[in-house]
C-alpha atoms as a PDB file:
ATOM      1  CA  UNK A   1       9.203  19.853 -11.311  1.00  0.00           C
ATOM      2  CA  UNK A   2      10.567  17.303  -8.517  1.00  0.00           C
ATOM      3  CA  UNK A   3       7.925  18.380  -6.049  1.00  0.00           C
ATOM      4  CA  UNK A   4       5.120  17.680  -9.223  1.00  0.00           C
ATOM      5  CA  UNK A   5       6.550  14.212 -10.006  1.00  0.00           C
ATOM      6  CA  UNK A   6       6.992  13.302  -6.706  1.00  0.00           C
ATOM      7  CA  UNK A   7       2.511  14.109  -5.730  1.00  0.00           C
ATOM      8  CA  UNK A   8       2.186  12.277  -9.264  1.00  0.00           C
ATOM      9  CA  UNK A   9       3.886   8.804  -8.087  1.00  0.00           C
ATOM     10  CA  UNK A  10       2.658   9.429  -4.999  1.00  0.00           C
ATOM     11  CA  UNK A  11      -1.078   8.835  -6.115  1.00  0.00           C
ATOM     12  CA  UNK A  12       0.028   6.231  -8.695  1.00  0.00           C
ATOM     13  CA  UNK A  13       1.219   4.295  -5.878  1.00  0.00           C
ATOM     14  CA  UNK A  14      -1.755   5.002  -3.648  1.00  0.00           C
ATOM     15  CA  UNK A  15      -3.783   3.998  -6.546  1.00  0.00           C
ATOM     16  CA  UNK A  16      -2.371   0.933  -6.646  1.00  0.00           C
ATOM     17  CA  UNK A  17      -2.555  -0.067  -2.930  1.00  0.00           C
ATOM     18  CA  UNK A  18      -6.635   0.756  -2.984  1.00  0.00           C
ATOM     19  CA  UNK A  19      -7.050  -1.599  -6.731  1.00  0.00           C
ATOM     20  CA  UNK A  20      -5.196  -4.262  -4.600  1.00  0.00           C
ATOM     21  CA  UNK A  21      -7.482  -3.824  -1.872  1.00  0.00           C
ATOM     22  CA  UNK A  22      -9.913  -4.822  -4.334  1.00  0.00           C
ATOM     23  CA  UNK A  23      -8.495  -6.981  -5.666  1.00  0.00           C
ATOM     24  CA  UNK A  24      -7.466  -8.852  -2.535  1.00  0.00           C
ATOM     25  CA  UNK A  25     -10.574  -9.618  -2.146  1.00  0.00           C
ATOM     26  CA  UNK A  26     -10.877 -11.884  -5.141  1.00  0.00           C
ATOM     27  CA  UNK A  27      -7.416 -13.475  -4.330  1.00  0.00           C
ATOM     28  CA  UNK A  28      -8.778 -14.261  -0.791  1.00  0.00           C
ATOM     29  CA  UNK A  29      -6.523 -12.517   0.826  1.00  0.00           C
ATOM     30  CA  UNK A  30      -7.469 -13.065   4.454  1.00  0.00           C
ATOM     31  CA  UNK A  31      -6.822 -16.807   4.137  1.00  0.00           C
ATOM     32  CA  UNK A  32      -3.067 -15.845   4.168  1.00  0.00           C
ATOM     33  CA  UNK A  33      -3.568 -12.943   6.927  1.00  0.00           C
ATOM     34  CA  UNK A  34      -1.849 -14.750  10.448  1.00  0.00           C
ATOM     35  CA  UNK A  35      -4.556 -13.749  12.569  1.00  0.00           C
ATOM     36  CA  UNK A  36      -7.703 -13.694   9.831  1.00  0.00           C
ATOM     37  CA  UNK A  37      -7.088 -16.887   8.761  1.00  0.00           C
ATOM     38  CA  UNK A  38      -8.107 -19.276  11.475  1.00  0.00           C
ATOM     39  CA  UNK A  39     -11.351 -17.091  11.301  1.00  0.00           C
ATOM     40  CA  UNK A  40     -14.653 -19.201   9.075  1.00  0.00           C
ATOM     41  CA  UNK A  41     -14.167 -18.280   5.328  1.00  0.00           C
ATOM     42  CA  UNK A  42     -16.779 -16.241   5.247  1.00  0.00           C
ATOM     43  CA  UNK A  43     -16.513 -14.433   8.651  1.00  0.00           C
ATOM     44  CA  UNK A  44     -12.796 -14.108   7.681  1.00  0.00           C
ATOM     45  CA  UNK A  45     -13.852 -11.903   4.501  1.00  0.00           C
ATOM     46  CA  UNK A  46     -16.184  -9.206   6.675  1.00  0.00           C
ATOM     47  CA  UNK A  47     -13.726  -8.797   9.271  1.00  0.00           C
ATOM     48  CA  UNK A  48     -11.012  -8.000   6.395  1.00  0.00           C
ATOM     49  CA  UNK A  49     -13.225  -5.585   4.772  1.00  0.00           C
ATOM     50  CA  UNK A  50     -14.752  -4.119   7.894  1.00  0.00           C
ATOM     51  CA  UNK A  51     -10.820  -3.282   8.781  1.00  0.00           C
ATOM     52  CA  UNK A  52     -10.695  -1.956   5.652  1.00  0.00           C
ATOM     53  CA  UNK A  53     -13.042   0.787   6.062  1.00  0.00           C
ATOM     54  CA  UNK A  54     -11.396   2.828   8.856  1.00  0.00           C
ATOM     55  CA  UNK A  55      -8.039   2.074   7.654  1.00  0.00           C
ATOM     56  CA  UNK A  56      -8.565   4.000   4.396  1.00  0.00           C
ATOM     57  CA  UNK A  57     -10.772   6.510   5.775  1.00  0.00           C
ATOM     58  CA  UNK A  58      -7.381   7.352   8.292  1.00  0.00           C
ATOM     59  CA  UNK A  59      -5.538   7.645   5.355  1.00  0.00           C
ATOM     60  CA  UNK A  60      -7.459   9.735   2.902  1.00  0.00           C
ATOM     61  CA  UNK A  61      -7.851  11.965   5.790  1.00  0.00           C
ATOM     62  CA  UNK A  62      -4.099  11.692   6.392  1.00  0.00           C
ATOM     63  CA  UNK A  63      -2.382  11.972   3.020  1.00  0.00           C
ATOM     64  CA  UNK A  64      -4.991  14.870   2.180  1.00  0.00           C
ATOM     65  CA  UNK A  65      -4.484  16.831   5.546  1.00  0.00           C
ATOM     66  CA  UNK A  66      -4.003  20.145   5.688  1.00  0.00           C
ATOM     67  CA  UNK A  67      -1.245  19.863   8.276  1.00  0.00           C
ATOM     68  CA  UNK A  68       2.154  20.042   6.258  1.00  0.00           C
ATOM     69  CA  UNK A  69       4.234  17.898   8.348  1.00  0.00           C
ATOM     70  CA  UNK A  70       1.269  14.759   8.857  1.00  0.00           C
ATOM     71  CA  UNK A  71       0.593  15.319   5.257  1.00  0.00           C
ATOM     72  CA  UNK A  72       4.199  14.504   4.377  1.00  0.00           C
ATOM     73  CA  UNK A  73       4.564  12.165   7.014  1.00  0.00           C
ATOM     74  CA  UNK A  74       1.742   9.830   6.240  1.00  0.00           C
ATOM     75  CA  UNK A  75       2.759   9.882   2.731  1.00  0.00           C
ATOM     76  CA  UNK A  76       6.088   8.691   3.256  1.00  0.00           C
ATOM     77  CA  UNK A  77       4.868   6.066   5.363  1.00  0.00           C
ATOM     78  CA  UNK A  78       2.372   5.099   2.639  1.00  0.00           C
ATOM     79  CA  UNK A  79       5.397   4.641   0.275  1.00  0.00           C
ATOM     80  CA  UNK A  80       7.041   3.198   2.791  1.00  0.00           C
ATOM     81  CA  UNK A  81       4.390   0.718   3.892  1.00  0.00           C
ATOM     82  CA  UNK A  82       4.047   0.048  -0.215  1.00  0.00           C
ATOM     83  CA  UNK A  83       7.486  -0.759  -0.553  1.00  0.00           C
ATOM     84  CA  UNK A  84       7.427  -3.342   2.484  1.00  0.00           C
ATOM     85  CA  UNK A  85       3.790  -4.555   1.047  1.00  0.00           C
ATOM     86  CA  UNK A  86       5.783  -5.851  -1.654  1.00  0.00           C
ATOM     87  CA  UNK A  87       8.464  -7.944   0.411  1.00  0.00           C
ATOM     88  CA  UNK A  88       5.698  -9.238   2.556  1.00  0.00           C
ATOM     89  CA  UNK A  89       3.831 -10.378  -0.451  1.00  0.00           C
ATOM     90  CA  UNK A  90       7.394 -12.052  -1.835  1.00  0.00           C
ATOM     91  CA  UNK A  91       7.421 -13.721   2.059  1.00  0.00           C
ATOM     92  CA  UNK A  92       3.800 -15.233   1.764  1.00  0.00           C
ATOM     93  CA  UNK A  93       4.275 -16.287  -1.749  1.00  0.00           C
ATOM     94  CA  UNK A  94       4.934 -20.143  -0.534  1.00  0.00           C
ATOM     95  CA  UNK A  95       1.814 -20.073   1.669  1.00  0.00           C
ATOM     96  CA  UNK A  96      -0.384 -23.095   0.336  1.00  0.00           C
ATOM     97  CA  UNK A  97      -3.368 -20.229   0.397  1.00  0.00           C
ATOM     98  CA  UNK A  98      -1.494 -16.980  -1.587  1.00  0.00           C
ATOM     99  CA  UNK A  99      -3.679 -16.904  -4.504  1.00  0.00           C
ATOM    100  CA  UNK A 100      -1.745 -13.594  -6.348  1.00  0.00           C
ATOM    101  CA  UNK A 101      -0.793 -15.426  -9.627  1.00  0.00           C
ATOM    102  CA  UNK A 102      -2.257 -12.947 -12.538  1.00  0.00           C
ATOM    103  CA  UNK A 103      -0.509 -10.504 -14.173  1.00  0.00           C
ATOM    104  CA  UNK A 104      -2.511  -7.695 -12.758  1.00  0.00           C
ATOM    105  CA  UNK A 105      -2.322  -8.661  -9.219  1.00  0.00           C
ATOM    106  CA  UNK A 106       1.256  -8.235  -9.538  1.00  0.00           C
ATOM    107  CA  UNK A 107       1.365  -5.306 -11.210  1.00  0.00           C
ATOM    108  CA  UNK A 108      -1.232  -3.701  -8.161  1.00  0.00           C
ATOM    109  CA  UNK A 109       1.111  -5.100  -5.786  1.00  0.00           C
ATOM    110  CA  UNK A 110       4.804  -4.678  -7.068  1.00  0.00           C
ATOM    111  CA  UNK A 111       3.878  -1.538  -8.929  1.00  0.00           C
ATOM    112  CA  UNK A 112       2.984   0.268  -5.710  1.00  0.00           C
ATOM    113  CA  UNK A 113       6.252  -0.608  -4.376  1.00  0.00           C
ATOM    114  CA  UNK A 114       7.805   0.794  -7.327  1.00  0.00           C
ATOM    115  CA  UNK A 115       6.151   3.695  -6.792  1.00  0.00           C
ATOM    116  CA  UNK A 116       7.135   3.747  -3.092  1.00  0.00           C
ATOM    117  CA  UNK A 117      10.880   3.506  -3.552  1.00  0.00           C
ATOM    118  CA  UNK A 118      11.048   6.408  -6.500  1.00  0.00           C
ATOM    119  CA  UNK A 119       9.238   8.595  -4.164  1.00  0.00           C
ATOM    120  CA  UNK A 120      11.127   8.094  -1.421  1.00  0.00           C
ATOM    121  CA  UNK A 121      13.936   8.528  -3.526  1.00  0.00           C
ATOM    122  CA  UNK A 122      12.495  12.081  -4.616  1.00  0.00           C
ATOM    123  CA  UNK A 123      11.488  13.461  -1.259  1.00  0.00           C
ATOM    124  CA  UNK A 124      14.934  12.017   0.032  1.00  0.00           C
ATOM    125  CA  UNK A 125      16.929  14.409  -2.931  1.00  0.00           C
ATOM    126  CA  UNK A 126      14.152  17.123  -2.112  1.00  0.00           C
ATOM    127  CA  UNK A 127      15.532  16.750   1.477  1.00  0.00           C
ATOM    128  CA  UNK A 128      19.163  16.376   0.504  1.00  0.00           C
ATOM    129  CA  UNK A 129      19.177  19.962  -1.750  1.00  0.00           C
ATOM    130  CA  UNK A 130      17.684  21.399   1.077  1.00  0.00           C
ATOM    131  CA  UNK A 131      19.979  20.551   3.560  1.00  0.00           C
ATOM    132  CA  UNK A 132      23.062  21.865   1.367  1.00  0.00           C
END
């Protein structure tokens, strides 16, 4: 039942990070991006999604690997990286450039980090039961 819930929030939250991607991209999301930023508007927005592609190709192929161990690794990373997303979004919120107002943006964004604490917090008791 654990091990269900835990693949379930699992692609909630991995849902979420790939609808913000998109979403990003109406929020202008390289304008707040350190590096990105000082790039031309437009040449800004191709290098962001040209990132994108191999980024989320790495970790499709990643979360869905057939390798036990990389396949739980990546995916606690994921829900890791999901719930630090979240912070770093709370950290650039002051930048004269953050654009993630709307209710949906911040349901993408701080609902994937909701989903990366409670399944951390799963595979962490799935760990702990094992190791009694």
């Amino acid at each position: 039942m654990l091990r269900n819930m835990k693949d379930l929030v699992f692609y909630l939250g991995f849902g979420t990070l790939f609808a913000h991607e998109l979403d990003s991209i109406l929020n202008h999301e390289w304008r707040v991006i350190p590096i990105i930023r000082t790039l031309p508007d437009e040449t800004g927005l191709i290098v962001f999604i040209a990132a994108h592609i191999p980024i989320m190709a790495a970790l499709v192929a990643l979360v869905s690997s057939k390798n036990t161990r990389t396949r739980r690794m990546t995916r606690t990373g994921v829900a890791a990286f999901l719930v630090l997303h979240g912070l770093l979004h709370i950290f650039f919120n002051s930048h004269p450039a953050y654009e993630f107002t709307g209710m949906l943006s911040n349901a993408l964004i701080f609902g994937g980090s909701v989903s990366g604490i409670i399944y951390l917090v799963i595979e962490w008791n799935i760990k702990q039961s094992y190791d009694t």
